[in-house]
Protein backbone atom coordinates (compact mmCIF):
# COMPACT_ATOMS: atom_id res chain seq x y z
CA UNK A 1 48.80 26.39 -28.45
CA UNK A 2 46.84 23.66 -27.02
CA UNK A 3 44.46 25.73 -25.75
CA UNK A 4 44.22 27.42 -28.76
CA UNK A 5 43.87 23.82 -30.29
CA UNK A 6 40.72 23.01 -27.73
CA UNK A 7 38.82 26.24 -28.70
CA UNK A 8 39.58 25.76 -32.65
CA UNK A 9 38.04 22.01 -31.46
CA UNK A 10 35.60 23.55 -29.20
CA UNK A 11 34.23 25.78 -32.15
CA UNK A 12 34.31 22.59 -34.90
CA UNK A 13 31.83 20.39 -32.23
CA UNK A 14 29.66 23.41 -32.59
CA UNK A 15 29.10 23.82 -35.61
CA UNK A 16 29.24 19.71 -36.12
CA UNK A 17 26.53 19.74 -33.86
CA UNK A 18 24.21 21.76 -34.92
CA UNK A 19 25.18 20.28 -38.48
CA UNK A 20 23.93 17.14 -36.91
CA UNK A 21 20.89 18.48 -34.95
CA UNK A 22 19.34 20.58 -38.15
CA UNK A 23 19.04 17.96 -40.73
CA UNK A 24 18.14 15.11 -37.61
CA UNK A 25 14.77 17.61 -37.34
CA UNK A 26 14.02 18.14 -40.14
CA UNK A 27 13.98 14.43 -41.12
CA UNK A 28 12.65 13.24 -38.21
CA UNK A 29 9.37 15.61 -39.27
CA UNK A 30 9.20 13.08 -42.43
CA UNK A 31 8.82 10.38 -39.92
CA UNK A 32 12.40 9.42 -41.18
CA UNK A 33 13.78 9.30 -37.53
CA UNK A 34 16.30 6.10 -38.37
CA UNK A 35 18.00 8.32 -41.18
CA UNK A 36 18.45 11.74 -38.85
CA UNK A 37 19.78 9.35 -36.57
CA UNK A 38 22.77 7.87 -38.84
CA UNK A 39 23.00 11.45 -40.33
CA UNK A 40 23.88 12.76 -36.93
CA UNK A 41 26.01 9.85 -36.10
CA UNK A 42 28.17 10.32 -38.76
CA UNK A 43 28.62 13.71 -38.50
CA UNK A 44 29.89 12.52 -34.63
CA UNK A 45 32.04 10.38 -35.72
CA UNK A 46 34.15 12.09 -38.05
CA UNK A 47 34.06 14.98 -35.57
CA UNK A 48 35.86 12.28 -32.86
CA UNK A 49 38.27 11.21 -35.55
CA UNK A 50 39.29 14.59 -36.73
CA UNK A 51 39.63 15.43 -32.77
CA UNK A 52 42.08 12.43 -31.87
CA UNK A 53 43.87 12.93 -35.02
CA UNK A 54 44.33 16.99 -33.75
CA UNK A 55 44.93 14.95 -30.56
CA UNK A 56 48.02 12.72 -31.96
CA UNK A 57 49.31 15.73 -34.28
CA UNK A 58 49.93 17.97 -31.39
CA UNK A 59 51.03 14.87 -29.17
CA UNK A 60 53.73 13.79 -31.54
CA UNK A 61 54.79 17.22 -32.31
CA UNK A 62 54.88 18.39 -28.50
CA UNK A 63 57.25 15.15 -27.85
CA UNK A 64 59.70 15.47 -30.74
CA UNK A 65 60.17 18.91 -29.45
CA UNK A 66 61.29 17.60 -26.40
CA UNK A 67 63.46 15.40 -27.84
CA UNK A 68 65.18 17.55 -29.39
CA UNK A 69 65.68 20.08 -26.80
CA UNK A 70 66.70 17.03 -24.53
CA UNK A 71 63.83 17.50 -21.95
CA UNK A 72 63.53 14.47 -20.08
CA UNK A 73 59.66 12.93 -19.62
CA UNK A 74 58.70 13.84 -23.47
CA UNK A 75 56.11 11.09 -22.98
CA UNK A 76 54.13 13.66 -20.69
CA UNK A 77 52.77 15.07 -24.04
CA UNK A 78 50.32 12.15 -24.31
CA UNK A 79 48.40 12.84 -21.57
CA UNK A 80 46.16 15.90 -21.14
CA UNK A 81 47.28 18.30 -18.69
CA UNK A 82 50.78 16.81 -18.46
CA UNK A 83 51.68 18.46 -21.36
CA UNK A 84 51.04 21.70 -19.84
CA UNK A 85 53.87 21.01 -17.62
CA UNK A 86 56.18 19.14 -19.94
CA UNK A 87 55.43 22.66 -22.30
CA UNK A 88 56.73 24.97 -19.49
CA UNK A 89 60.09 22.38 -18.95
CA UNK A 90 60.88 22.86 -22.55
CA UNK A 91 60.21 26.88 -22.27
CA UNK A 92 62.55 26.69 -19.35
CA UNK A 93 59.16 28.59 -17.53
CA UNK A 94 58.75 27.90 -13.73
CA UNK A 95 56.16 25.32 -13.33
CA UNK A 96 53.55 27.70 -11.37
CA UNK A 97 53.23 29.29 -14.53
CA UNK A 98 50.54 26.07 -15.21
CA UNK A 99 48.57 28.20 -12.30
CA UNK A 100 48.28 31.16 -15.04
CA UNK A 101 47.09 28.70 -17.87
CA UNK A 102 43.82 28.27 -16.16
CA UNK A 103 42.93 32.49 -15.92
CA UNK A 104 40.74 33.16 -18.85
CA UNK A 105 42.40 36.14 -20.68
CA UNK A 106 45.76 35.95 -18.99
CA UNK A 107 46.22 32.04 -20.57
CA UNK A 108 46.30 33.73 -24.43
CA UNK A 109 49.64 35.86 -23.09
CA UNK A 110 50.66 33.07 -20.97
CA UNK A 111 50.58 30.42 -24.55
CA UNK A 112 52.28 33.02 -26.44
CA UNK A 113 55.00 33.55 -24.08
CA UNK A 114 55.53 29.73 -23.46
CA UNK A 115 55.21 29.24 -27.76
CA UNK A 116 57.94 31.87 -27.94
CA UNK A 117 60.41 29.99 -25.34
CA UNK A 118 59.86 27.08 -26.99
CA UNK A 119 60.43 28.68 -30.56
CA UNK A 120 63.56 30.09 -29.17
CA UNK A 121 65.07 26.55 -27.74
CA UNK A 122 64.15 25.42 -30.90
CA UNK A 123 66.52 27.77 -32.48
CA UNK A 124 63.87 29.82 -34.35
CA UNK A 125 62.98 33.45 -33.69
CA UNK A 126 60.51 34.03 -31.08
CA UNK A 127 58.11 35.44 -33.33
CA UNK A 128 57.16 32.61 -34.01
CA UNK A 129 55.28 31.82 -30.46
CA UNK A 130 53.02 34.92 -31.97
CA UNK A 131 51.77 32.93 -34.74
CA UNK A 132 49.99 30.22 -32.66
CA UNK A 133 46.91 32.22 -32.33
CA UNK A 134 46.59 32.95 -35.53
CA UNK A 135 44.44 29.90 -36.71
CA UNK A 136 45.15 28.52 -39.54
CA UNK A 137 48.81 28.97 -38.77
CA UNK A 138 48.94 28.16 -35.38
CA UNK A 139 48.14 24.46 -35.95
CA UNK A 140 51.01 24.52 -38.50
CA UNK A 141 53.68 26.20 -35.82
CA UNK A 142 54.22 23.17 -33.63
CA UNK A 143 54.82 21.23 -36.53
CA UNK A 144 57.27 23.44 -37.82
CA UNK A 145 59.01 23.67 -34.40
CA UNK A 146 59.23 19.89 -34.37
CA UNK A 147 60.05 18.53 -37.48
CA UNK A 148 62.30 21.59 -39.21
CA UNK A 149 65.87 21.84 -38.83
């Protein structure tokens, strides 16, 4: 789901940058250079915050999971690729299943398979690991998982 996270992220930066770029030439061509330059600005910083709020969202939800399935080191979902790890402790996955995270097409399987452990020590049907690439719905998932009896 992270990953899935980073690329919806990866995706918004896109298209906030080039949101930023267009109008930043075509007022700098009116000599208005100060004005693209706030333009694009503000388009980067409401990218950042909607990033570190995405960033705290899946944070908070990652380590009330963990709470709740009594997995020791919950605070590991604050920090980057920690949470990778503290994901596959709650799953109940081996930990050299991280290794399989960083293979380009394998990582999709390997995030629905962890999503559907986690789901399932949750006490909700597996299924529900399937829905985390689905995106609208996958940012709601972890959520769900966390804060649902």
């Amino acid at each position: 789901m992270m990953k899935r996270i980073g690329g919806l992220f990866q995706i918004a930066s896109v298209v906030l940058l080039a949101l930023a770029v267009l109008p930043s030439t075509v007022l700098a061509q009116n000599n208005n250079s100060f004005a693209a330059a706030g333009l694009g600005m503000g388009l980067i910083l409401f990218w950042l915050v909607f990033a570190l709020a995405g960033y705290i969202y899946m944070s908070l939800a990652l380590q009330t999971i963990a709470a709740k399935t009594n997995t020791a080191n919950g605070w590991l979902a604050w920090i980057p690729i920690a949470n990778i790890f503290l994901m596959l402790s709650v799953a109940k996955k081996p930990m050299w299943w991280f290794i399989l995270f960083l293979v380009p097409i394998v990582n999709i399987v390997i995030i629905i398979m962890v999503w559907m452990a986690i789901a399932e020590s949750r006490g909700k049907p597996s299924w529900w690991g399937i829905l985390t690439i689905v995106p609208a719905v996958g940012i709601v998932v972890p959520g769900v998982l966390a804060w649902a009896d």
